[in-house]
Each structure stands twice: as C-alpha cells, then as structure tokens.
PDB file of N, CA and C in Angstrom:
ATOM      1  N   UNK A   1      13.648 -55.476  69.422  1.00  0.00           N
ATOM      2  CA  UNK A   1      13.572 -55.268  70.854  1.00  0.00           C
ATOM      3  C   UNK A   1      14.764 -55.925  71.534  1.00  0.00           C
ATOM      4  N   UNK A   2      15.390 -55.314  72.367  1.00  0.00           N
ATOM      5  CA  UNK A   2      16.236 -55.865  73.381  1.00  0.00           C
ATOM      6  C   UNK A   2      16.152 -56.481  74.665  1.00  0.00           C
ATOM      7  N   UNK A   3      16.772 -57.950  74.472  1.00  0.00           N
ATOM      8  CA  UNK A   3      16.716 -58.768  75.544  1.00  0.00           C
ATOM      9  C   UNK A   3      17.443 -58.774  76.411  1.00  0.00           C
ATOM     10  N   UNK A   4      16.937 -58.693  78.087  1.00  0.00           N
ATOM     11  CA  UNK A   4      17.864 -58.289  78.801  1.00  0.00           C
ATOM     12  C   UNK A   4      18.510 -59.764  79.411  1.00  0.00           C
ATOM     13  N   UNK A   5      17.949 -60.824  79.109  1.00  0.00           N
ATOM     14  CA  UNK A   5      18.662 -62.123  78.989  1.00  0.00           C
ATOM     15  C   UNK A   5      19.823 -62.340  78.168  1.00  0.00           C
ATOM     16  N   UNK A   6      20.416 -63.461  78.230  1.00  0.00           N
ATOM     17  CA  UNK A   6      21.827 -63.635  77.486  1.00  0.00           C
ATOM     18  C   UNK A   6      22.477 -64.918  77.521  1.00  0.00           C
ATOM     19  N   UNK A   7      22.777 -65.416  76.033  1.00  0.00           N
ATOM     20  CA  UNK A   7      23.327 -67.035  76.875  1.00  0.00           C
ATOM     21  C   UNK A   7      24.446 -67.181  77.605  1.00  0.00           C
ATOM     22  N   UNK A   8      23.917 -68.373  78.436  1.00  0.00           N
ATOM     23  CA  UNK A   8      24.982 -68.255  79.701  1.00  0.00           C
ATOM     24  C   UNK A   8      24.360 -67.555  80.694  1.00  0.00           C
ATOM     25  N   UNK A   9      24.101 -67.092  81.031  1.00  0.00           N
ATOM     26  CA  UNK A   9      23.398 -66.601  82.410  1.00  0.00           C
ATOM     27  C   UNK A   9      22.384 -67.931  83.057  1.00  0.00           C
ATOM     28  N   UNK A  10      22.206 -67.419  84.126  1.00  0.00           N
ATOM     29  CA  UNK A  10      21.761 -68.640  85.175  1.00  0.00           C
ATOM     30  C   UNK A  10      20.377 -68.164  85.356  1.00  0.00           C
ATOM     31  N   UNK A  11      19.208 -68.663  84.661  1.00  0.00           N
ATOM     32  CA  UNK A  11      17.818 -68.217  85.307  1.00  0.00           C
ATOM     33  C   UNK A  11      16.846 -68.998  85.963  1.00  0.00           C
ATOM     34  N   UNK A  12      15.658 -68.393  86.521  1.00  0.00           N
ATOM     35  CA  UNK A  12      14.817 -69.272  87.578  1.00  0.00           C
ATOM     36  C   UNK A  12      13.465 -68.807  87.063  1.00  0.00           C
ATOM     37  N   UNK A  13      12.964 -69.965  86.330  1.00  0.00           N
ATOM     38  CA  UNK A  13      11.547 -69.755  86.050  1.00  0.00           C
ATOM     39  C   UNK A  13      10.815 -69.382  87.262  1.00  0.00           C
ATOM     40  N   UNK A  14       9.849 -68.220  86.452  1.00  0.00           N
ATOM     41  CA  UNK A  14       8.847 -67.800  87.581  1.00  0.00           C
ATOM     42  C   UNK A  14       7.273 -67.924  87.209  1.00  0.00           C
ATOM     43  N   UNK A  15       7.003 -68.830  86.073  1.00  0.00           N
ATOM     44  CA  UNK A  15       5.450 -68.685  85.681  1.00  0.00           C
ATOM     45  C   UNK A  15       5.708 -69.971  84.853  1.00  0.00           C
ATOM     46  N   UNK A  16       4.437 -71.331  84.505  1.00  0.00           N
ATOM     47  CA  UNK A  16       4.382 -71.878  83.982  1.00  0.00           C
ATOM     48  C   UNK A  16       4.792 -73.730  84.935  1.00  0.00           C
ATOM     49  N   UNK A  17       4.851 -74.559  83.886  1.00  0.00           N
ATOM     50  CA  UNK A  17       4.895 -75.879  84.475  1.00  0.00           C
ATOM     51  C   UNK A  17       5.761 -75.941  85.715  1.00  0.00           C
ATOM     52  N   UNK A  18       6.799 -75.291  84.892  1.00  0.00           N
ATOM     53  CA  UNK A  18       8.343 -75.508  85.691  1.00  0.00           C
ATOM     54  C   UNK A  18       8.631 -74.442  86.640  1.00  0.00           C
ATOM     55  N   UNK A  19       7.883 -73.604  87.141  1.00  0.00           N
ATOM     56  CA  UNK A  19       8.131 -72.827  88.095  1.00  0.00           C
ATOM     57  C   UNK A  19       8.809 -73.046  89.368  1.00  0.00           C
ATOM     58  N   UNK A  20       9.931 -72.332  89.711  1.00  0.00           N
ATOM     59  CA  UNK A  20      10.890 -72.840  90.466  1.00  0.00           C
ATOM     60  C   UNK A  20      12.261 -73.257  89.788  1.00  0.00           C
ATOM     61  N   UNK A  21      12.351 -73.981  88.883  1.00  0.00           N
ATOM     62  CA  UNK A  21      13.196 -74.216  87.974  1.00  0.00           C
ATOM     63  C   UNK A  21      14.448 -73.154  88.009  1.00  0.00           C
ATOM     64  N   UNK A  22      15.537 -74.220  87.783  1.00  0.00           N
ATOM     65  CA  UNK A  22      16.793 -73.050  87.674  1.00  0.00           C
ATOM     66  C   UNK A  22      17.343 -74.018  86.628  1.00  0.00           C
ATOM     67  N   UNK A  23      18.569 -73.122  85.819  1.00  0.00           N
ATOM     68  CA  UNK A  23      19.128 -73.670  85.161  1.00  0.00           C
ATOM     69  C   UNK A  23      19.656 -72.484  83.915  1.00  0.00           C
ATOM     70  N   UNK A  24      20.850 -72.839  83.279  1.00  0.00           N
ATOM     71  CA  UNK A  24      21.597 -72.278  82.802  1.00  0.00           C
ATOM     72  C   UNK A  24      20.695 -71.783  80.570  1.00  0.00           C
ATOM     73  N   UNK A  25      21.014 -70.379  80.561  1.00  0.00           N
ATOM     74  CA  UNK A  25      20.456 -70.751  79.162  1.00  0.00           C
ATOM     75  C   UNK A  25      21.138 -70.565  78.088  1.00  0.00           C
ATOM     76  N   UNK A  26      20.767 -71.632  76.905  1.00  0.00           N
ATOM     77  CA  UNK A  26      21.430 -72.437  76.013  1.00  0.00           C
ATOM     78  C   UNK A  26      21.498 -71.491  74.651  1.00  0.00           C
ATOM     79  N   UNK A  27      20.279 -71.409  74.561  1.00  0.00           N
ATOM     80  CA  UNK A  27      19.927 -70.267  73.401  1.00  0.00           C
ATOM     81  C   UNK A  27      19.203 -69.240  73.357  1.00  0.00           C
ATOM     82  N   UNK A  28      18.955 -68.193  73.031  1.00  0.00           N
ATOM     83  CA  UNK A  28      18.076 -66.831  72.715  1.00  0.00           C
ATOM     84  C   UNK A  28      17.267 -66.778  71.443  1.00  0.00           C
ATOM     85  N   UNK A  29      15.984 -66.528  71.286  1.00  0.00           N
ATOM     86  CA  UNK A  29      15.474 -66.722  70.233  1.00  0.00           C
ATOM     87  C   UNK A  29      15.156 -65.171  70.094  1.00  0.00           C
ATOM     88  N   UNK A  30      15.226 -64.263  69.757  1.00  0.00           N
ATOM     89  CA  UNK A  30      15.549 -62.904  69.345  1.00  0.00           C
ATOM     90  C   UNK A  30      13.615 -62.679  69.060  1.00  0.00           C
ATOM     91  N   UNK A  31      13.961 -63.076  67.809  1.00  0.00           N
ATOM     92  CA  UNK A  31      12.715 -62.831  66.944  1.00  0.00           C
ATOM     93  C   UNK A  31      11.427 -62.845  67.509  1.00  0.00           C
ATOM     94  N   UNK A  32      11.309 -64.402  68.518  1.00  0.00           N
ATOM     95  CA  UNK A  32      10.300 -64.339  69.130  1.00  0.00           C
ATOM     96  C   UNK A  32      10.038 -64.210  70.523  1.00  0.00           C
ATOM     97  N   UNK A  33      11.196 -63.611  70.889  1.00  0.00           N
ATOM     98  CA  UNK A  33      11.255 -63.439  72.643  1.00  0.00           C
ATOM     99  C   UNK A  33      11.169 -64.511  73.401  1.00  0.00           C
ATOM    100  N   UNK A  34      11.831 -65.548  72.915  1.00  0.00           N
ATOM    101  CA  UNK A  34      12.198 -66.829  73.905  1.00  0.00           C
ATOM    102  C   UNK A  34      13.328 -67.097  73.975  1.00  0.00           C
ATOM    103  N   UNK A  35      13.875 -68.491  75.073  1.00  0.00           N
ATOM    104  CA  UNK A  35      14.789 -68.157  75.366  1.00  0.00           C
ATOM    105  C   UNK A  35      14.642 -70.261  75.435  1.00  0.00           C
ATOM    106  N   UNK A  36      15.920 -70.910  75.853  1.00  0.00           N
ATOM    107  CA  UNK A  36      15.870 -72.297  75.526  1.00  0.00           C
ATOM    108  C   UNK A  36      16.516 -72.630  76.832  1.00  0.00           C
ATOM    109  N   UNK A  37      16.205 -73.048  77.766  1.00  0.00           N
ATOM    110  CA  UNK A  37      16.971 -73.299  79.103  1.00  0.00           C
ATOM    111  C   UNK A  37      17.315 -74.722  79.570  1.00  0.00           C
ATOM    112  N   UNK A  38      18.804 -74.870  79.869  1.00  0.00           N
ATOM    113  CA  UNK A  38      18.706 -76.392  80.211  1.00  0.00           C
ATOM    114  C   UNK A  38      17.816 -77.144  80.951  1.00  0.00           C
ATOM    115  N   UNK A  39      17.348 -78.132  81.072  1.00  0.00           N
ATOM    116  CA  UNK A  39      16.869 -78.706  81.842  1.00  0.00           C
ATOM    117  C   UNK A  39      14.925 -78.494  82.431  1.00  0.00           C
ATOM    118  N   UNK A  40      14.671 -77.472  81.184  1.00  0.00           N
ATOM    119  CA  UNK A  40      13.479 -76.691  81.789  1.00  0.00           C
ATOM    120  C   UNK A  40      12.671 -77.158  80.386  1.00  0.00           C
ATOM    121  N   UNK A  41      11.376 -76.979  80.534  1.00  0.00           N
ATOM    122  CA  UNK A  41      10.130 -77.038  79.302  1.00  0.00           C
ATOM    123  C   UNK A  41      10.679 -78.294  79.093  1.00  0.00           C
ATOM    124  N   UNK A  42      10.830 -79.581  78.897  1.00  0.00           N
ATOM    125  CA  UNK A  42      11.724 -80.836  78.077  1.00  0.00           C
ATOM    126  C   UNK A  42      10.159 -81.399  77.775  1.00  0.00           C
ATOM    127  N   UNK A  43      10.455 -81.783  76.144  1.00  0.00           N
ATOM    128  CA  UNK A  43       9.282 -81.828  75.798  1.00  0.00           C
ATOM    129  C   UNK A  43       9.845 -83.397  74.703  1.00  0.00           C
ATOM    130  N   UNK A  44       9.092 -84.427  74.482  1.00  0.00           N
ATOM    131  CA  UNK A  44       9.651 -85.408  73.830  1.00  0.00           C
ATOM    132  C   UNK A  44       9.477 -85.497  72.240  1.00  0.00           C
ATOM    133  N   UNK A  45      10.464 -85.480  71.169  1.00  0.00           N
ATOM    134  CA  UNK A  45       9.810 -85.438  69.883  1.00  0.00           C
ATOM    135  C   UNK A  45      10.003 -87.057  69.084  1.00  0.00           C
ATOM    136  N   UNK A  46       9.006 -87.031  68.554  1.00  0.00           N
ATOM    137  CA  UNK A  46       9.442 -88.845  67.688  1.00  0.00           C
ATOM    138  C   UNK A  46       9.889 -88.225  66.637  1.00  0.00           C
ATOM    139  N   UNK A  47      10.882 -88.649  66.418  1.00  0.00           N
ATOM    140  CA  UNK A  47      11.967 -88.739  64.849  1.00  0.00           C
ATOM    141  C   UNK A  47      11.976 -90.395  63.736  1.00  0.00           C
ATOM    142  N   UNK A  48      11.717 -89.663  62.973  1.00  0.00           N
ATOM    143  CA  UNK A  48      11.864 -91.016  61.862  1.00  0.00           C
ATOM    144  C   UNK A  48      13.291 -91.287  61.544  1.00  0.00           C
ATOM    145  N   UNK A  49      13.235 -92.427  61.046  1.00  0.00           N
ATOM    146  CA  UNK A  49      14.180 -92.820  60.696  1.00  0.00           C
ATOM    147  C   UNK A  49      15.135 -92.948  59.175  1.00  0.00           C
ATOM    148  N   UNK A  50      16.164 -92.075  59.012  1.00  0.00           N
ATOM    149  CA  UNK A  50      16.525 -91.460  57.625  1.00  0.00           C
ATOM    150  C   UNK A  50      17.589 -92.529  57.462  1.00  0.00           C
ATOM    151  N   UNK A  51      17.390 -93.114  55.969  1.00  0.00           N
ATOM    152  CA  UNK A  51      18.443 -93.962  55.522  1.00  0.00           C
ATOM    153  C   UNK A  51      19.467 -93.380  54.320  1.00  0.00           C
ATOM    154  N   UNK A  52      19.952 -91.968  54.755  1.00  0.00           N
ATOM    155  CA  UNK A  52      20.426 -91.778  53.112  1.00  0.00           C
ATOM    156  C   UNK A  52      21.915 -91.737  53.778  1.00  0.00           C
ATOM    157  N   UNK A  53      22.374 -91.778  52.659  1.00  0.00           N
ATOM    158  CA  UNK A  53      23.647 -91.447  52.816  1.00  0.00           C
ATOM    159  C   UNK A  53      24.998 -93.192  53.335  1.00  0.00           C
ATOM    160  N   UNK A  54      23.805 -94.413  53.761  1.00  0.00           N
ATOM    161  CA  UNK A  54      24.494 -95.508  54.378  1.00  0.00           C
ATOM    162  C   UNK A  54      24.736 -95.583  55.395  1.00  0.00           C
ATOM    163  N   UNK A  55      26.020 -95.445  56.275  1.00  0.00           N
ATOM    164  CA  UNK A  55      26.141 -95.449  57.807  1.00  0.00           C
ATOM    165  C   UNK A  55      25.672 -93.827  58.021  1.00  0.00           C
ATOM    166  N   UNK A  56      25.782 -93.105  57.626  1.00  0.00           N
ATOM    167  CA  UNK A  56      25.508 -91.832  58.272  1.00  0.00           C
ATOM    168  C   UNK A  56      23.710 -91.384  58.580  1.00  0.00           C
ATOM    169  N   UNK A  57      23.046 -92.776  58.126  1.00  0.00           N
ATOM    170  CA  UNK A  57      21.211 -92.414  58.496  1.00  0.00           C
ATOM    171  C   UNK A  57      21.362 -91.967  59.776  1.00  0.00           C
ATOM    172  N   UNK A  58      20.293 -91.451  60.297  1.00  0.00           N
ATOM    173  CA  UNK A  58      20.250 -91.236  61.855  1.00  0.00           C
ATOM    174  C   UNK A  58      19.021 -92.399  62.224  1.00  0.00           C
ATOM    175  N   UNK A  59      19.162 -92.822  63.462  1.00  0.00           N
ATOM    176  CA  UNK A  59      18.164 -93.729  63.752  1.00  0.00           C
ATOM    177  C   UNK A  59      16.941 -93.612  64.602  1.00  0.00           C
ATOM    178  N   UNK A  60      15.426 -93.836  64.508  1.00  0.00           N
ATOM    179  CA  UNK A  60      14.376 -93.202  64.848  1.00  0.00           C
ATOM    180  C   UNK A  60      14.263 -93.519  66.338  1.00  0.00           C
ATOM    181  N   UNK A  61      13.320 -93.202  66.693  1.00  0.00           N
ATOM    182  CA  UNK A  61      12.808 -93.075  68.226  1.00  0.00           C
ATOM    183  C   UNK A  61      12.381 -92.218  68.950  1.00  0.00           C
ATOM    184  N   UNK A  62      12.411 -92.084  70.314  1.00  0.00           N
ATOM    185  CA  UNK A  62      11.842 -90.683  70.870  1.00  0.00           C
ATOM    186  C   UNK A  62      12.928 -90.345  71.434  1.00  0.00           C
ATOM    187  N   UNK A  63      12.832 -88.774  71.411  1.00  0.00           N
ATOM    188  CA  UNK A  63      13.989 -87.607  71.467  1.00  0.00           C
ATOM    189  C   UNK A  63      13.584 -86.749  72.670  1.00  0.00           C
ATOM    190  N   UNK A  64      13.759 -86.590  74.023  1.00  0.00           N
ATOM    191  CA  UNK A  64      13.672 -85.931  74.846  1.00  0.00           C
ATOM    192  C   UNK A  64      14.232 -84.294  74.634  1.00  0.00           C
ATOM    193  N   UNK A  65      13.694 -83.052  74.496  1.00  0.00           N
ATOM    194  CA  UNK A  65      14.702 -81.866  74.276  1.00  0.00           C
ATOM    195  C   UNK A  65      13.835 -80.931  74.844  1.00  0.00           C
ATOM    196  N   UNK A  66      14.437 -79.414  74.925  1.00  0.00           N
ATOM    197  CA  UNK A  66      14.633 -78.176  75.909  1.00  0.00           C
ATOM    198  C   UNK A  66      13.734 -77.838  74.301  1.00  0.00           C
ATOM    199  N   UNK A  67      12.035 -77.042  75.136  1.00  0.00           N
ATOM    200  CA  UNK A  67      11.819 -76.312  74.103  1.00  0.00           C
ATOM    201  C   UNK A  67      11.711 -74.986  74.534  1.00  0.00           C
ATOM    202  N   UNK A  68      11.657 -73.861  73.811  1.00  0.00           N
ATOM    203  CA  UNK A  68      11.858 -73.135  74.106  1.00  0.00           C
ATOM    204  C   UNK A  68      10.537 -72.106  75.249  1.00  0.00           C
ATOM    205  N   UNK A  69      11.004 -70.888  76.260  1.00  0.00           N
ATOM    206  CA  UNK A  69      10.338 -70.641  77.168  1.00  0.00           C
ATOM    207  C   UNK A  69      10.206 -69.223  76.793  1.00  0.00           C
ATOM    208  N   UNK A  70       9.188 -68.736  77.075  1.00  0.00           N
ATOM    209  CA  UNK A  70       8.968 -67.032  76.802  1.00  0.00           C
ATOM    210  C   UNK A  70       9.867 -66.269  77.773  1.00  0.00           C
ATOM    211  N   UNK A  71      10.534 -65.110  77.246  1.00  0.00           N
ATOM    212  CA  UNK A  71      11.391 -64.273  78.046  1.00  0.00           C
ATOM    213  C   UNK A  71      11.164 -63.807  79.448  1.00  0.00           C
ATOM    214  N   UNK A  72       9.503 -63.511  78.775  1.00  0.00           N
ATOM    215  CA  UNK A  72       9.031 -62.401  80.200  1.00  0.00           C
ATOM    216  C   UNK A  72       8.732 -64.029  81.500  1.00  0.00           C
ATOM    217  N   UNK A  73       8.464 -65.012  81.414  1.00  0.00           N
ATOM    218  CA  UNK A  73       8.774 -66.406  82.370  1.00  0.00           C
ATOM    219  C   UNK A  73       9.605 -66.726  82.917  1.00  0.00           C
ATOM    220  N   UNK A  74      10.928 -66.111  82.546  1.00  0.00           N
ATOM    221  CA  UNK A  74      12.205 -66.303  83.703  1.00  0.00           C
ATOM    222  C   UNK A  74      12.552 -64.943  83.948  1.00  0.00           C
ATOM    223  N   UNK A  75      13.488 -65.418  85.379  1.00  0.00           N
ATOM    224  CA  UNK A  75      14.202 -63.980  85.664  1.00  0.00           C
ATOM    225  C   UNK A  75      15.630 -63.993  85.819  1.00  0.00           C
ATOM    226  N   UNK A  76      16.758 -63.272  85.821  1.00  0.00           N
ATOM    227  CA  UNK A  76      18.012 -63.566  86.196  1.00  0.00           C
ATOM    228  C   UNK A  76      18.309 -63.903  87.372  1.00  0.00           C
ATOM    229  N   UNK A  77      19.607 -64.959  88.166  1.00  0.00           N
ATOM    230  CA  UNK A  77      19.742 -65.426  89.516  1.00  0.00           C
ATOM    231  C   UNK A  77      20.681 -64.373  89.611  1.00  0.00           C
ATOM    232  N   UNK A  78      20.701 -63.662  90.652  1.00  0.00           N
ATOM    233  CA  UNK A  78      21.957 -62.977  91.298  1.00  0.00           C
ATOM    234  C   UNK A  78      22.185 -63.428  92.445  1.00  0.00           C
ATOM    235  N   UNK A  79      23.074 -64.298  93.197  1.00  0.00           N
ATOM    236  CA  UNK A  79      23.261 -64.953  93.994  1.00  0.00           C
ATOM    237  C   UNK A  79      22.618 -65.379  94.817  1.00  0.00           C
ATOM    238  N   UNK A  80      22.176 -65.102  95.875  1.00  0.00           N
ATOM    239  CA  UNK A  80      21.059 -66.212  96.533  1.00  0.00           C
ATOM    240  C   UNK A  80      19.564 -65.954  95.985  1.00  0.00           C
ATOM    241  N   UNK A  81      19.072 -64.903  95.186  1.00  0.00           N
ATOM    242  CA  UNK A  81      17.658 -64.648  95.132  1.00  0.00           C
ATOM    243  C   UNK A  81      17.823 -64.352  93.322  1.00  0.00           C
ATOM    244  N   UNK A  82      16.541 -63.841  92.634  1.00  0.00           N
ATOM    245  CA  UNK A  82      16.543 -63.521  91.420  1.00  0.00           C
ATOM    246  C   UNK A  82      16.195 -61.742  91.575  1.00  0.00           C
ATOM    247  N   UNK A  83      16.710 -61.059  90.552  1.00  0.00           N
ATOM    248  CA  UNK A  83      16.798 -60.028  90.473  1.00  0.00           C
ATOM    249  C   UNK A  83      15.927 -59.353  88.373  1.00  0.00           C
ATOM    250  N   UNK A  84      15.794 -57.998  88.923  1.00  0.00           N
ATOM    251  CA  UNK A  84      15.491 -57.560  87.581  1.00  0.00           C
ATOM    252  C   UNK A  84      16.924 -56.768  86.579  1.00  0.00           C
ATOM    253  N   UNK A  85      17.006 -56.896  85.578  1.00  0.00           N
ATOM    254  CA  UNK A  85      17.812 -56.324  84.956  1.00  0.00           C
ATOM    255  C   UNK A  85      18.149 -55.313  84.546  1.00  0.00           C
ATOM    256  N   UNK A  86      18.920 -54.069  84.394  1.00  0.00           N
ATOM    257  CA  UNK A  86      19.554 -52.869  84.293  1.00  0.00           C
ATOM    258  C   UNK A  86      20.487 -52.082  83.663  1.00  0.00           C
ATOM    259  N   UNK A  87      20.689 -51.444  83.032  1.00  0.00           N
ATOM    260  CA  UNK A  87      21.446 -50.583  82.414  1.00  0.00           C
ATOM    261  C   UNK A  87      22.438 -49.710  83.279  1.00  0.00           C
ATOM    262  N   UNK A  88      23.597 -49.715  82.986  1.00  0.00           N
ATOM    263  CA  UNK A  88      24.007 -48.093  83.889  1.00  0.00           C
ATOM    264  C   UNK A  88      25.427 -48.295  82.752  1.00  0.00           C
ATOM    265  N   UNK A  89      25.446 -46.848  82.478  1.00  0.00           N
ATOM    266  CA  UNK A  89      27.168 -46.355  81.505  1.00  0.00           C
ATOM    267  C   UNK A  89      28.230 -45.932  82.639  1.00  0.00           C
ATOM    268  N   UNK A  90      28.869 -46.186  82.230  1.00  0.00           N
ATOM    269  CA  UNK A  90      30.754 -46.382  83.274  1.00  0.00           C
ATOM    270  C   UNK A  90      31.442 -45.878  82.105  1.00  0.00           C
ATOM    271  N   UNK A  91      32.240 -44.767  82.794  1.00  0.00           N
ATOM    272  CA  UNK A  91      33.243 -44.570  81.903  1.00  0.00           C
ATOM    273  C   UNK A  91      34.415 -45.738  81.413  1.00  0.00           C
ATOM    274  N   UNK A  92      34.776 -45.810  80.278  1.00  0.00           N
ATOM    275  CA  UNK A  92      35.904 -47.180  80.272  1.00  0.00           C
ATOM    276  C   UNK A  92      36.967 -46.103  79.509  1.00  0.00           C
ATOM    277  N   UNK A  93      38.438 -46.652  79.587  1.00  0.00           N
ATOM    278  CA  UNK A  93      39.168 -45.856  78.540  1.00  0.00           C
ATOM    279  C   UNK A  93      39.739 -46.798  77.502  1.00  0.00           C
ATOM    280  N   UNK A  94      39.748 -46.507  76.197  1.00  0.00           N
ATOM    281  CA  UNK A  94      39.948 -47.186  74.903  1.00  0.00           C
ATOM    282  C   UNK A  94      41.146 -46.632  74.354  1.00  0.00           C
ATOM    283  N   UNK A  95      41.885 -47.702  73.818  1.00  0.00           N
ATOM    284  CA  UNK A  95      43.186 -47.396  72.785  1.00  0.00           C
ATOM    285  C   UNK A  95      42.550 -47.257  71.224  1.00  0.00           C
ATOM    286  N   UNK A  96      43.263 -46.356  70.780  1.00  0.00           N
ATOM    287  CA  UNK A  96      43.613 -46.367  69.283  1.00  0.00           C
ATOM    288  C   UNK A  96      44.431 -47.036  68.751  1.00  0.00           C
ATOM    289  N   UNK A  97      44.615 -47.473  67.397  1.00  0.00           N
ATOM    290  CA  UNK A  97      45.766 -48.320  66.790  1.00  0.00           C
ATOM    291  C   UNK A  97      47.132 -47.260  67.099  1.00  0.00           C
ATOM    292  N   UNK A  98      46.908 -46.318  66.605  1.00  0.00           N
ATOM    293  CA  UNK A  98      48.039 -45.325  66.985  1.00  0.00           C
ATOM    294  C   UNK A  98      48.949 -45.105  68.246  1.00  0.00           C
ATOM    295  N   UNK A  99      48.331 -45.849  69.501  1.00  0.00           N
ATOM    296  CA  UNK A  99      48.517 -46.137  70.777  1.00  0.00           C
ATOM    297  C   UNK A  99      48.369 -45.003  71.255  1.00  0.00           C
ATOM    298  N   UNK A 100      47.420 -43.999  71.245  1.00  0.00           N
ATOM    299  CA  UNK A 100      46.885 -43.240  71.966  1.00  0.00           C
ATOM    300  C   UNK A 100      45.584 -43.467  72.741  1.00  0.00           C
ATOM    301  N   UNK A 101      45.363 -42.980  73.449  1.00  0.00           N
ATOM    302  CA  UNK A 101      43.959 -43.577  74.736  1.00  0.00           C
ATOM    303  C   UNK A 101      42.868 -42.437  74.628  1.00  0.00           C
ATOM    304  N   UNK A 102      42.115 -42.789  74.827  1.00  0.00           N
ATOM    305  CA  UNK A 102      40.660 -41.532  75.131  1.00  0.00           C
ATOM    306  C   UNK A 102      39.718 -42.122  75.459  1.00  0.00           C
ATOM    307  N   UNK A 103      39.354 -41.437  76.366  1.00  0.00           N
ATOM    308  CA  UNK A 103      38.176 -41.532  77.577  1.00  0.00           C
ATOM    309  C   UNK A 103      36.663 -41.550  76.490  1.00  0.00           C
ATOM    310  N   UNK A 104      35.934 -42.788  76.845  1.00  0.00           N
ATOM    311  CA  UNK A 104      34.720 -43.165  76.627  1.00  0.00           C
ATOM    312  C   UNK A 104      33.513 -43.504  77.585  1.00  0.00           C
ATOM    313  N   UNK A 105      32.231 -43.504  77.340  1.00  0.00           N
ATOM    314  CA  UNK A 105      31.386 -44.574  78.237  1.00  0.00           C
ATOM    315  C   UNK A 105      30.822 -45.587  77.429  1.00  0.00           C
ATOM    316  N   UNK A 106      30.484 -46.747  78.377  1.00  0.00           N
ATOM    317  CA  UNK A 106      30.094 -47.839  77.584  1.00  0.00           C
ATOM    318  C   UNK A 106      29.276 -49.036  78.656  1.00  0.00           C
ATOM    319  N   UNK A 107      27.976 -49.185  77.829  1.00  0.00           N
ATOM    320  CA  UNK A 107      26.796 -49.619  78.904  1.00  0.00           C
ATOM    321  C   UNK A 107      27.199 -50.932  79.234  1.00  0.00           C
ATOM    322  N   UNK A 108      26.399 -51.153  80.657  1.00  0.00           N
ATOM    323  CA  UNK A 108      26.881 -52.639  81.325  1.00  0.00           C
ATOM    324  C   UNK A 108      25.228 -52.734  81.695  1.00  0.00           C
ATOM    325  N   UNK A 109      25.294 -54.098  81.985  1.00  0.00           N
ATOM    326  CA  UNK A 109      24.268 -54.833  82.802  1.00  0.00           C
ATOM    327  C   UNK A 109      24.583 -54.882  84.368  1.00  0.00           C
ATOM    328  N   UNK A 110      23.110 -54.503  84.826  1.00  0.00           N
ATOM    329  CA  UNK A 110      23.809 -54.278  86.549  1.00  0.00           C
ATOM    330  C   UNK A 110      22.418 -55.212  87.111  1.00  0.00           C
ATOM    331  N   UNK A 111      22.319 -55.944  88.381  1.00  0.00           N
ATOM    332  CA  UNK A 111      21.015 -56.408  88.830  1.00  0.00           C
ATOM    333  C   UNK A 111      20.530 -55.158  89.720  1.00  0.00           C
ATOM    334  N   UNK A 112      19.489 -55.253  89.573  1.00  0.00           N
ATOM    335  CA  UNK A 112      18.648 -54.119  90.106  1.00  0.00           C
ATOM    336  C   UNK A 112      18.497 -54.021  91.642  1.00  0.00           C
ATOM    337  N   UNK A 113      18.173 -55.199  92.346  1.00  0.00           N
ATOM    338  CA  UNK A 113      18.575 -55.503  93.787  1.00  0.00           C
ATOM    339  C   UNK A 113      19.742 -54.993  94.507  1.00  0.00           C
ATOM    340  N   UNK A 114      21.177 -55.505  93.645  1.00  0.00           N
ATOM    341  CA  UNK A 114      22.478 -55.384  94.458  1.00  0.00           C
ATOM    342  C   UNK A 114      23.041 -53.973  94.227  1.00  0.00           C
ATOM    343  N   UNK A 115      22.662 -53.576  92.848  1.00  0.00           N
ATOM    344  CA  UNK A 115      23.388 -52.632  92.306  1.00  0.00           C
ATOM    345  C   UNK A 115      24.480 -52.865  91.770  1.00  0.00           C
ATOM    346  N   UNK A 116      25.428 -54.590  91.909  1.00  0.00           N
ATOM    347  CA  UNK A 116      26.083 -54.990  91.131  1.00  0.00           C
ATOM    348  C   UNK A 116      26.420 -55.066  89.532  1.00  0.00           C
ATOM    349  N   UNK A 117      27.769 -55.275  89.337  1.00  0.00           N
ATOM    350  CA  UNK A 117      27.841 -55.251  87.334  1.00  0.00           C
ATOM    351  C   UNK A 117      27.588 -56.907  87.295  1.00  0.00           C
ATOM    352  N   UNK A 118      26.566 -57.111  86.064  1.00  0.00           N
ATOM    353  CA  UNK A 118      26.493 -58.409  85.690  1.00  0.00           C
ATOM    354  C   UNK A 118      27.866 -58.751  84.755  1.00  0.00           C
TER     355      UNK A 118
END
C-alpha cells in the first residue's frame, strides 16, 4: 500500500495523546503503516548495561525516544492549516543519453485544499 506521507514533511497529529502536535517526520514504517515523528508519542525505554567490547559498552539508564504513530493519526501541514493528500500527472520533458528529449508525464503530490505541488 502507498503512503501518502514521506520523510521530511511537516505533520500535525489529529487523534490520540498528542493531538495538536506538530513536528517534522523522521521515519516511515511501510510495512505497518506508521510513521515516527519528532517530538510526538516520546515514550521512555530502560536499557541495560552492555560491557563487551571495553570502552565501547554502552551505559544503562532510561532512554527517552519517538515511538512510532499510525499513518491514518496525522495529516500533512500546508501552510497555515493541514490538508489531505493528492495525486495529479504534469507533463515533464526527459533527456536520453543520446541527448535527445521526449515528452513524458510523471505523478506529483499536490495538497488537496490549495491545489498546490507538494
């Protein structure tokens, strides 16, 4: 299935703890339709403490981190408000190695509100 999220884009939770929430996202989890957003879901993990290797152990404690948020829970920001996401094909024109050109189309992301290209 295709996600109309993407890292790097700027989203604003709309369901769950953090509702309201904005913030930039970090990772895409494909498989299970989540998505990892800065500053959003932060959930604390205790880590033990590994001695192998000599100076290179890592040292235990609690670990503050971004867990991950379900897709359909955020939405994309398009400048002052959040918007839904979109498809539309634009012609583009493409070179050959040969340095000849020919006319193609090729899909973009547009917000659904502005009618803008993401």
């Amino acid at each position: 299935m295709s996600l109309n999220i993407k890292k790097g884009d700027t989203v604003r939770v709309i369901a769950g703890k953090d509702k309201g929430a904005e913030g930039k996202v970090i990772s895409v989890l494909r498989e299970s339709q989540r998505v990892i957003v800065e500053g959003v879901n932060r959930v604390k993990k205790h880590t033990k403490v590994v001695n192998q290797g000599g100076r290179a152990g890592t040292t235990g404690g609690i670990v503050t981190t971004e867990a991950p948020i379900h897709v359909s829970n955020v939405m994309l920001v398009d400048g002052k408000g959040t918007t839904r996401v979109g498809f539309k094909r634009v012609e583009a024109t493409k070179r050959r190695s040969d340095g000849s050109t020919y006319k193609t189309t090729r899909s973009v992301r547009i917000a659904r509100k502005s009618g803008d290209e993401i």
